[in-house]
PDB file of N, CA and C in Angstrom:
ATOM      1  N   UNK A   1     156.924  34.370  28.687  1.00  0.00           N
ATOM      2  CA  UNK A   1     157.101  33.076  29.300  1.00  0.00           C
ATOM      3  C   UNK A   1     156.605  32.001  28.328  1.00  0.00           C
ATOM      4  N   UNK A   2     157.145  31.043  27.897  1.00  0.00           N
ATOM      5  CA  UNK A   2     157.168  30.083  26.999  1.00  0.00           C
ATOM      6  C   UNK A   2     156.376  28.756  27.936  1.00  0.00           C
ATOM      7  N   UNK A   3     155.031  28.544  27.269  1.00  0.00           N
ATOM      8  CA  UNK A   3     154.285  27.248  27.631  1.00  0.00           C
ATOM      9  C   UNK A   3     154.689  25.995  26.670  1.00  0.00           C
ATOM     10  N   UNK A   4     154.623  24.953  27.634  1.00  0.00           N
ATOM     11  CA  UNK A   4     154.905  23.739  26.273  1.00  0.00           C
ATOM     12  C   UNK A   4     153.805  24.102  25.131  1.00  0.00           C
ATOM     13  N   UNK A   5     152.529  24.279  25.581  1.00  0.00           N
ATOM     14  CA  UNK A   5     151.491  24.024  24.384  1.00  0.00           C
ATOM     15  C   UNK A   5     151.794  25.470  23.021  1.00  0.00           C
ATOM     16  N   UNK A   6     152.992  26.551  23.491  1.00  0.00           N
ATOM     17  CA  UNK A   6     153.574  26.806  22.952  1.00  0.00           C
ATOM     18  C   UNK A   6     154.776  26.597  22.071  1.00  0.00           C
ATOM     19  N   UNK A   7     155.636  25.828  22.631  1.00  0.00           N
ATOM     20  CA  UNK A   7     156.652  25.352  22.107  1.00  0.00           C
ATOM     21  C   UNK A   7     156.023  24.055  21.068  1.00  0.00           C
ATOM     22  N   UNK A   8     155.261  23.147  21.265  1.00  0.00           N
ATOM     23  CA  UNK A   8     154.211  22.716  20.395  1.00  0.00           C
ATOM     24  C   UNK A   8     153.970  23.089  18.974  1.00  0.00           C
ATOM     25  N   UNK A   9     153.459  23.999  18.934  1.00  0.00           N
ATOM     26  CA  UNK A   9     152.943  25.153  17.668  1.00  0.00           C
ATOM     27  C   UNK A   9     153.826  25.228  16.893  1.00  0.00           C
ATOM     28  N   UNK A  10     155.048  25.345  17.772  1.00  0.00           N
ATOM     29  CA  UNK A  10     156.846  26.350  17.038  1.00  0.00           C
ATOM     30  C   UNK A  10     157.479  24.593  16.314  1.00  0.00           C
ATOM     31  N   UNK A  11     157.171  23.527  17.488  1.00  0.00           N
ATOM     32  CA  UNK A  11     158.034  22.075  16.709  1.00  0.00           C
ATOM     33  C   UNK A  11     157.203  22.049  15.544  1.00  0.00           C
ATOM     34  N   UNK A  12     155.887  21.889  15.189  1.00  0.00           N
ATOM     35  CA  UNK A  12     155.044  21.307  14.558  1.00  0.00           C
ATOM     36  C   UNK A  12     155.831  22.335  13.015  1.00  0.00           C
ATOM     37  N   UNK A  13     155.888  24.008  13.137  1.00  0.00           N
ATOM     38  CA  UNK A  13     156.271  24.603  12.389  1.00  0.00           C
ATOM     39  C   UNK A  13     157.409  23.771  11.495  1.00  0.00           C
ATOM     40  N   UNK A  14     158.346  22.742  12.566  1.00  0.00           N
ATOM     41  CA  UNK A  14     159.510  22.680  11.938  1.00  0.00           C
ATOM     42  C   UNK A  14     159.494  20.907  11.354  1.00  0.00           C
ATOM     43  N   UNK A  15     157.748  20.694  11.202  1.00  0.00           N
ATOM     44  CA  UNK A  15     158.271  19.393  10.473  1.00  0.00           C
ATOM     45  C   UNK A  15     157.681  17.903  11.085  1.00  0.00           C
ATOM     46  N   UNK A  16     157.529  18.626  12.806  1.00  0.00           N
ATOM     47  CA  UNK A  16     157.154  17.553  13.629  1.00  0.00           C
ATOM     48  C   UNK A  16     155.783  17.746  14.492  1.00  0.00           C
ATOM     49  N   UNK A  17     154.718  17.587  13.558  1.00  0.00           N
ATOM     50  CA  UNK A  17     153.471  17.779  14.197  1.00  0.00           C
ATOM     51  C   UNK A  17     152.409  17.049  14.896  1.00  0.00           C
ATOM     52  N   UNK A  18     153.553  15.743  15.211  1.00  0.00           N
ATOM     53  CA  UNK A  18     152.809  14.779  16.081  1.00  0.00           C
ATOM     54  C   UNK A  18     153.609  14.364  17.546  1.00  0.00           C
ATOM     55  N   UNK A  19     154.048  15.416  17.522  1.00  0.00           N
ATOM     56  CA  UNK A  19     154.911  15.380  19.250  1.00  0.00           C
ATOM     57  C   UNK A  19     154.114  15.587  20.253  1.00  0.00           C
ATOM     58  N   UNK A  20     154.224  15.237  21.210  1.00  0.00           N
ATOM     59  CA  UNK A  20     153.158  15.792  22.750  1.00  0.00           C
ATOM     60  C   UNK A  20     154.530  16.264  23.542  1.00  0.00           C
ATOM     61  N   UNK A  21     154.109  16.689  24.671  1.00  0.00           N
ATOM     62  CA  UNK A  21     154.906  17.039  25.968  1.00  0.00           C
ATOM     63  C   UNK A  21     155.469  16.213  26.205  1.00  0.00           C
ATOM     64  N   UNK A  22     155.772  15.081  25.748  1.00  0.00           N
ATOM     65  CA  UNK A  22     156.306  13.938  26.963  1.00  0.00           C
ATOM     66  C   UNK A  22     157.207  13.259  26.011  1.00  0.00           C
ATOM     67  N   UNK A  23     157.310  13.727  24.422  1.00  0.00           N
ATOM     68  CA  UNK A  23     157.507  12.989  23.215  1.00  0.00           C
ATOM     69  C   UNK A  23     159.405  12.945  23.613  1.00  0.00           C
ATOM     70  N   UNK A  24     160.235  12.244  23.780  1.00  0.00           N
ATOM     71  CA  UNK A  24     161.813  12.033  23.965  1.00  0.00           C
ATOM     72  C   UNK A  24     162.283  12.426  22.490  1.00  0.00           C
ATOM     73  N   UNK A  25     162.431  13.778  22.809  1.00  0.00           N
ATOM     74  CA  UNK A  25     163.012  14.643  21.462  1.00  0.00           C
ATOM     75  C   UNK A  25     165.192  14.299  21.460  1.00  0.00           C
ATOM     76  N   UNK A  26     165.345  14.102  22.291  1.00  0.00           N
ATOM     77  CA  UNK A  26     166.299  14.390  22.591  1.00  0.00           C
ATOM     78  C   UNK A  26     166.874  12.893  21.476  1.00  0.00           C
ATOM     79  N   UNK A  27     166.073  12.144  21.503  1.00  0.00           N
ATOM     80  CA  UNK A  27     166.212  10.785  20.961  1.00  0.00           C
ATOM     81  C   UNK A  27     165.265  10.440  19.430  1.00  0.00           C
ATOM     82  N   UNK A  28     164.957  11.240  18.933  1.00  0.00           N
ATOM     83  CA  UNK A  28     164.241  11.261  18.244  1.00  0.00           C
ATOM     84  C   UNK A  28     165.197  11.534  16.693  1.00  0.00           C
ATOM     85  N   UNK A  29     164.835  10.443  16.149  1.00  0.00           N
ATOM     86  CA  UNK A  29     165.642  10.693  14.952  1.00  0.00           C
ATOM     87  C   UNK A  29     165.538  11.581  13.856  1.00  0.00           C
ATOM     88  N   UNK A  30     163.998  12.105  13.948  1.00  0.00           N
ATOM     89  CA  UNK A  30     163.837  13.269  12.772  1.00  0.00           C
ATOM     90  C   UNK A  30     163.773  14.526  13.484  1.00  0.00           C
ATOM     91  N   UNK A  31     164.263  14.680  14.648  1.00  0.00           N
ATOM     92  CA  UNK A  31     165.094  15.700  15.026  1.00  0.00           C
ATOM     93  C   UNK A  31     166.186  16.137  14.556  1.00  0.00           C
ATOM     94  N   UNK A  32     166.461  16.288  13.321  1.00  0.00           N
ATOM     95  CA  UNK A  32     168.011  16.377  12.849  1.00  0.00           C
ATOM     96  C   UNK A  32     168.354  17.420  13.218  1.00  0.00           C
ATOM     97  N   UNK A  33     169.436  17.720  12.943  1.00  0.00           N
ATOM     98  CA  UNK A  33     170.658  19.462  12.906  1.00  0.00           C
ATOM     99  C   UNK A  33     169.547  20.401  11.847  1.00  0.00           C
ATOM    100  N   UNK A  34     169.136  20.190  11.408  1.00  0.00           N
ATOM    101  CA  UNK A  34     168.638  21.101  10.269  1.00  0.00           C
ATOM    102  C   UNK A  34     167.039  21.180  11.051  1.00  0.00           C
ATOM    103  N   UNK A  35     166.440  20.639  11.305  1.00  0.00           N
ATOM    104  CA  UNK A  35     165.037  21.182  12.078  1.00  0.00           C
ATOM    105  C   UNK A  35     165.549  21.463  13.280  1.00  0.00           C
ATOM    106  N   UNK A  36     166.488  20.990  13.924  1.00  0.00           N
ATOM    107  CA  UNK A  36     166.993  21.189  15.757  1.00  0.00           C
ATOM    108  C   UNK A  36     167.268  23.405  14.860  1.00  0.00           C
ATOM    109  N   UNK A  37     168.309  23.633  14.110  1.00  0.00           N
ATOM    110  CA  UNK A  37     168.296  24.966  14.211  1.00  0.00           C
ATOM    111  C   UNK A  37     167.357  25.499  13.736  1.00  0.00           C
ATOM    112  N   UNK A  38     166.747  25.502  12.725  1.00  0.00           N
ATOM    113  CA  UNK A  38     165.301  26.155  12.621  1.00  0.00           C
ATOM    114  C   UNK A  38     164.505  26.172  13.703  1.00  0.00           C
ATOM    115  N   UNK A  39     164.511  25.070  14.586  1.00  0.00           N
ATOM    116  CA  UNK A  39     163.588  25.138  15.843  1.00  0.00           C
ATOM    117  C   UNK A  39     163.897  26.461  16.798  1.00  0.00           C
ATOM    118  N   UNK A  40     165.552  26.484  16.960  1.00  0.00           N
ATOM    119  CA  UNK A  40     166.307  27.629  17.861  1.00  0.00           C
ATOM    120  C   UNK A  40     165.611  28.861  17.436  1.00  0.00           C
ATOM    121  N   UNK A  41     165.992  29.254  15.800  1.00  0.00           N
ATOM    122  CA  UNK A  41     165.675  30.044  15.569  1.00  0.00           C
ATOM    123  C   UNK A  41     164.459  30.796  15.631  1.00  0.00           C
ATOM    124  N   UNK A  42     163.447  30.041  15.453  1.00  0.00           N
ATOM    125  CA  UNK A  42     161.968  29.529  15.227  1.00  0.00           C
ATOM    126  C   UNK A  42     161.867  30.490  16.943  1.00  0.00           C
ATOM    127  N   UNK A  43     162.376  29.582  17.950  1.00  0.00           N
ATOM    128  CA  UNK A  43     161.989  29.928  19.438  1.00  0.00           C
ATOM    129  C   UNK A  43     162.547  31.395  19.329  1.00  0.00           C
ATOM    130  N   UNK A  44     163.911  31.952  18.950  1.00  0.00           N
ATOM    131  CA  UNK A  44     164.378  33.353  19.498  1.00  0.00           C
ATOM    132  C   UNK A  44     163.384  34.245  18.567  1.00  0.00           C
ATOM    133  N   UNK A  45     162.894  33.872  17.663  1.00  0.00           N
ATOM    134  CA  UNK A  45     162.047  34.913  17.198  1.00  0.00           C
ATOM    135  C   UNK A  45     160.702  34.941  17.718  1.00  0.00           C
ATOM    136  N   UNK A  46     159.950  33.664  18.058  1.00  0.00           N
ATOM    137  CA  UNK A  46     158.522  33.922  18.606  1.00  0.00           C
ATOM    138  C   UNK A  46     158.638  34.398  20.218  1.00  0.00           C
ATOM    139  N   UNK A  47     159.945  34.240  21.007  1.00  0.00           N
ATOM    140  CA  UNK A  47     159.973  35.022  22.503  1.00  0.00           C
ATOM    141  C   UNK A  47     161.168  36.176  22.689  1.00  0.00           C
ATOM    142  N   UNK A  48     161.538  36.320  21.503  1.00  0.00           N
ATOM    143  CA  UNK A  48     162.225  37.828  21.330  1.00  0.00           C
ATOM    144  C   UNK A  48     163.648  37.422  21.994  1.00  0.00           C
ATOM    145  N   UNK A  49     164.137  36.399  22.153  1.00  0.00           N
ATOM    146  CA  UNK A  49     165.417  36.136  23.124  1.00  0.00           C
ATOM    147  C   UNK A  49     166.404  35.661  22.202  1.00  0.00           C
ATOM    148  N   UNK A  50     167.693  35.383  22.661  1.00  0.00           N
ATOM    149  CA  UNK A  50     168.689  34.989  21.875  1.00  0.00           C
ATOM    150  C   UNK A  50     169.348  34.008  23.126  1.00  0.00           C
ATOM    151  N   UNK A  51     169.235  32.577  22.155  1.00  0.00           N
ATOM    152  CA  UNK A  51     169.426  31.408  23.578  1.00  0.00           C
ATOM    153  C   UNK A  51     171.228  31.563  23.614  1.00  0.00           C
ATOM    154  N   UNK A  52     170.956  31.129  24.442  1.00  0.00           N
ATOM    155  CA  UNK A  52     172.994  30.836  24.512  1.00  0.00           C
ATOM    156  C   UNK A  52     173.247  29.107  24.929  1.00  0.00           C
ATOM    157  N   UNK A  53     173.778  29.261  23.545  1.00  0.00           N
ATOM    158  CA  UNK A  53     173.684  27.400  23.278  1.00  0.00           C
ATOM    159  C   UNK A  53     174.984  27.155  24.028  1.00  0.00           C
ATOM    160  N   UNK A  54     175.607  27.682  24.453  1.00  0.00           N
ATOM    161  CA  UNK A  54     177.231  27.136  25.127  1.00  0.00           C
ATOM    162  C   UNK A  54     176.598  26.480  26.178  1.00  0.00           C
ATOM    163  N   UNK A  55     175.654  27.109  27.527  1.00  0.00           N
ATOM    164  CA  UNK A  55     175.095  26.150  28.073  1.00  0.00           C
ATOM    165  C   UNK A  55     174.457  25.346  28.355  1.00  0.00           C
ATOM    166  N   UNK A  56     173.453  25.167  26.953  1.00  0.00           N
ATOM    167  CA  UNK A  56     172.560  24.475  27.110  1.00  0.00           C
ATOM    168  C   UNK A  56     173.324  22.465  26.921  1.00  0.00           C
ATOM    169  N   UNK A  57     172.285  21.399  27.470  1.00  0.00           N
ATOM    170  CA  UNK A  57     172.493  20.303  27.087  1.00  0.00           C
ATOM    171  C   UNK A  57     171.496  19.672  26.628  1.00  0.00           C
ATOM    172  N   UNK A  58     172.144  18.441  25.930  1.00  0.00           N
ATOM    173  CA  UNK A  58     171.045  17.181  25.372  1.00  0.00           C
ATOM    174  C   UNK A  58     169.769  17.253  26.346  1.00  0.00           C
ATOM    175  N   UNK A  59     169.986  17.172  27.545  1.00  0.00           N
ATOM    176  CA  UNK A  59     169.160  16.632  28.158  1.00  0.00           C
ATOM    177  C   UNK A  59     167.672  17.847  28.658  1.00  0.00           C
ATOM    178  N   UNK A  60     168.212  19.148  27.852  1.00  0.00           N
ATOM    179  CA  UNK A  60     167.292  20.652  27.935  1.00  0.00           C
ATOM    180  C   UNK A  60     166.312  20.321  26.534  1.00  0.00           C
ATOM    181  N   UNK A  61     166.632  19.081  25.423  1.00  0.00           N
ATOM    182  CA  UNK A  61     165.962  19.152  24.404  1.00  0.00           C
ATOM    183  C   UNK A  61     165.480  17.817  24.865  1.00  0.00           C
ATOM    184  N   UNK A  62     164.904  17.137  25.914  1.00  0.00           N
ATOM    185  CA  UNK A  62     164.750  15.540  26.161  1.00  0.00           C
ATOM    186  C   UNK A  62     162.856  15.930  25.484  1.00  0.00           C
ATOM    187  N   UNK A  63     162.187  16.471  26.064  1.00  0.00           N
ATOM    188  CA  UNK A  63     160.890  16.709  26.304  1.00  0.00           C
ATOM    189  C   UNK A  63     160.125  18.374  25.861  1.00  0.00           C
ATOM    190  N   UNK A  64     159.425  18.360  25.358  1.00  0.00           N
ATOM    191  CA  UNK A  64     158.176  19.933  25.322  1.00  0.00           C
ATOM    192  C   UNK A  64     158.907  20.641  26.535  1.00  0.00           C
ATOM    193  N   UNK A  65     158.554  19.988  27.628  1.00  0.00           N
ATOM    194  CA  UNK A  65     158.715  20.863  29.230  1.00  0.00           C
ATOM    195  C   UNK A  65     159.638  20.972  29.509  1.00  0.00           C
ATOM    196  N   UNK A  66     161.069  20.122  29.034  1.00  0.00           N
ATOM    197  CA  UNK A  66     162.253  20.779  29.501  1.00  0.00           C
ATOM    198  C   UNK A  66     162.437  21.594  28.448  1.00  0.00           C
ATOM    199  N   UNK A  67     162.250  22.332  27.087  1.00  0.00           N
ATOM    200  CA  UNK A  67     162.814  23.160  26.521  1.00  0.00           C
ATOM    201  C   UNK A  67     161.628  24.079  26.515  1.00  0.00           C
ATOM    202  N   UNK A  68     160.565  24.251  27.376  1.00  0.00           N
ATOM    203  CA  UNK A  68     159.638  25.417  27.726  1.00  0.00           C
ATOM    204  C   UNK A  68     160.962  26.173  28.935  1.00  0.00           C
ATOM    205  N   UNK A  69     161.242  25.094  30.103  1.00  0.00           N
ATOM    206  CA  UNK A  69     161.984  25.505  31.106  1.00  0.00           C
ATOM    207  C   UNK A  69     163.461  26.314  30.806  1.00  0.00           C
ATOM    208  N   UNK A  70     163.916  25.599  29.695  1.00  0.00           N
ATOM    209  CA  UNK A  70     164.950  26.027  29.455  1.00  0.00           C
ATOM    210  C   UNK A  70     165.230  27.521  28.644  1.00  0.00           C
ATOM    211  N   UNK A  71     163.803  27.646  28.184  1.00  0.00           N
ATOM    212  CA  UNK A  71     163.587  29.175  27.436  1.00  0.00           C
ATOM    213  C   UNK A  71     163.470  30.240  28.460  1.00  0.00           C
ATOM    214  N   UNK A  72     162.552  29.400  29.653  1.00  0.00           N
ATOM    215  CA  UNK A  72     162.119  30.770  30.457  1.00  0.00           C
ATOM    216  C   UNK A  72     163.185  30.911  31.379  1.00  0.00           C
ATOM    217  N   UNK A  73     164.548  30.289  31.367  1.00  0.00           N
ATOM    218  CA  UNK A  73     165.584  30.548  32.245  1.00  0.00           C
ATOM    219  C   UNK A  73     166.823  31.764  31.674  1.00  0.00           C
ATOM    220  N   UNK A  74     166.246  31.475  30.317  1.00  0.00           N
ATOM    221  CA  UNK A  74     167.322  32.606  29.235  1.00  0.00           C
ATOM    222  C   UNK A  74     166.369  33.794  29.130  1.00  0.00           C
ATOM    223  N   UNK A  75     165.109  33.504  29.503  1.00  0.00           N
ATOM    224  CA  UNK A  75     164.752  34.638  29.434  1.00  0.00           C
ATOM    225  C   UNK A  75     164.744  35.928  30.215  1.00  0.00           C
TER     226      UNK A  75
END
């Protein structure tokens, strides 16, 4: 089960180590394509899952807590 103060640890890995829970990732400009997939990847390897991006949306990467929620639903 994926905690934000987990998912935390995994953004910071990818570049962005001054985000909180509440930080509007979804809008965030150094969120690019190139840390957004390292991040994916980053997550299917630290909770052993393989996300399925067909359903996910913008609005599953807004915040920490919606993409904690959105891990533990694929999981």
């Amino acid at each position: 089960m994926a905690t934000p103060q987990e998912v935390l640890i995994i953004l910071a890995k990818t570049g962005l180590p001054d985000v909180d829970e509440n930080s509007d990732l979804a809008n965030d400009s150094r969120f690019d394509s190139v840390k957004l997939i390292t991040f994916i990847l980053l997550i299917e390897e630290a909770f052993g899952i393989r996300l399925d991006l067909k359903g996910f949306e913008k609005k599953q990467f807004r915040n920490v807590i919606a993409i904690a929620e959105a891990i533990n639903q694929q999981s």
